[in-house]
Protein backbone atom coordinates (compact mmCIF):
# COMPACT_ATOMS: atom_id res chain seq x y z
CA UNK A 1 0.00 0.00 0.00
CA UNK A 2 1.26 3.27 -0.82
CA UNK A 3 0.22 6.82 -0.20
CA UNK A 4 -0.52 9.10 -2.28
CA UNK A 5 2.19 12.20 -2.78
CA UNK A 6 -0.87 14.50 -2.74
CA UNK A 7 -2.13 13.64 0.91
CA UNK A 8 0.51 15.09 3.25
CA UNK A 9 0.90 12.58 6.39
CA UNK A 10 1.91 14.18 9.99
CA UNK A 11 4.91 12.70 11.80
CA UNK A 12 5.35 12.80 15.09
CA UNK A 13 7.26 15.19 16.99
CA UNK A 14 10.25 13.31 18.19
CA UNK A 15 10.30 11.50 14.37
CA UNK A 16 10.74 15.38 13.21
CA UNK A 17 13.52 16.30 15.71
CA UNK A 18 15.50 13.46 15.05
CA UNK A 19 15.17 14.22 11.33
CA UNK A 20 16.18 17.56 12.24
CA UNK A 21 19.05 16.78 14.69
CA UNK A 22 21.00 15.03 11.64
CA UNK A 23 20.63 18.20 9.37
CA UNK A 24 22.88 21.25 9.18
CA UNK A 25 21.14 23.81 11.21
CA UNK A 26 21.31 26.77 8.14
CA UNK A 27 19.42 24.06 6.55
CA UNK A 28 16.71 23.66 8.93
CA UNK A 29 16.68 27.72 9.31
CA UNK A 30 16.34 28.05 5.88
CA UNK A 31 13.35 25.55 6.02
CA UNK A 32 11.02 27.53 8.07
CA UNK A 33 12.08 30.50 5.96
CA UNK A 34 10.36 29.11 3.04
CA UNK A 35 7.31 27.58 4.61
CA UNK A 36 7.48 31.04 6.37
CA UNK A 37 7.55 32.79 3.19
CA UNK A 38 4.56 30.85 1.46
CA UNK A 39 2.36 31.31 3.99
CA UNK A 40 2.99 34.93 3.50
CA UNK A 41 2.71 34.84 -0.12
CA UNK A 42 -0.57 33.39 -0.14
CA UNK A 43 -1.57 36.23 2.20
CA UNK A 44 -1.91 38.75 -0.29
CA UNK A 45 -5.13 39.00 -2.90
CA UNK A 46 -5.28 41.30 -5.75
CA UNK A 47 -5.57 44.05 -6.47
CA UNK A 48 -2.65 45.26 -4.11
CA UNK A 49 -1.44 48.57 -2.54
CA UNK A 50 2.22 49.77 -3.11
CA UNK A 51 2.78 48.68 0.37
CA UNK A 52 1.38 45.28 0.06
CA UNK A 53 3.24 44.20 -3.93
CA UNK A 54 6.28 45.57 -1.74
CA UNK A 55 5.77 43.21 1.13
CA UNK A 56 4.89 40.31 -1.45
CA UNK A 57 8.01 40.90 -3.63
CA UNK A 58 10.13 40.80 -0.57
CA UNK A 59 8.44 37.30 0.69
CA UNK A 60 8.87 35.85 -2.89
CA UNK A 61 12.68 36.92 -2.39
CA UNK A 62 12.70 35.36 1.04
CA UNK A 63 10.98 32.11 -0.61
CA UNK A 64 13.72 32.24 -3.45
CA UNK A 65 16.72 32.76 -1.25
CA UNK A 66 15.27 29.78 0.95
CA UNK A 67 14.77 27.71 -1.83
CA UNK A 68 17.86 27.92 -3.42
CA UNK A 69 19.77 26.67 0.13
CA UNK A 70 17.39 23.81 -0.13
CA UNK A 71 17.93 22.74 -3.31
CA UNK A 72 21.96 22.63 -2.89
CA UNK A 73 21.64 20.48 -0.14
CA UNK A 74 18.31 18.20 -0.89
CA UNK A 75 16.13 19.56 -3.92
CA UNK A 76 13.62 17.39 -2.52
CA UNK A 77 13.12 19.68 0.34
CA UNK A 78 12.30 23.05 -1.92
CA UNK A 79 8.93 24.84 -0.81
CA UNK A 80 6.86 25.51 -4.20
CA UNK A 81 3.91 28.53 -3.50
């Protein structure tokens, strides 16, 4: 039986540590960078304000800076929007 790559599963919390304690810990920053990022990205609706395509472009850049740390090490572990 296999599951499906659409449905995420939850792992525990100690499975999640112990994936974490084995990776670099820039890695792992730049992890919740990106998921941080997303979230914000999907925060904004159009049409925008100046102030809000400013704070979107700089969460894109966030996501893209992220990203590329993650794909060096795993691209496996890069955050799409």
């Amino acid at each position: 039986m296999t599951a499906s790559p659409l449905v995420p599963v939850p792992i525990p919390d100690r499975v999640a540590a112990l994936i974490g304690s084995c990776m670099p810990i820039g890695i792992l920053q730049a992890e919740v960078d990106a998921e941080c990022a997303a979230r914000e990205v999907h925060r904004f609706r159009f049409p925008m304000c100046q102030e809000d395509q400013a704070d979107r472009e700089h969460a894109l850049a966030t996501l893209a800076r992220a990203n590329k740390l993650l794909g060096a090490y795993n691209p496996g572990l890069i955050v799409t929007r």
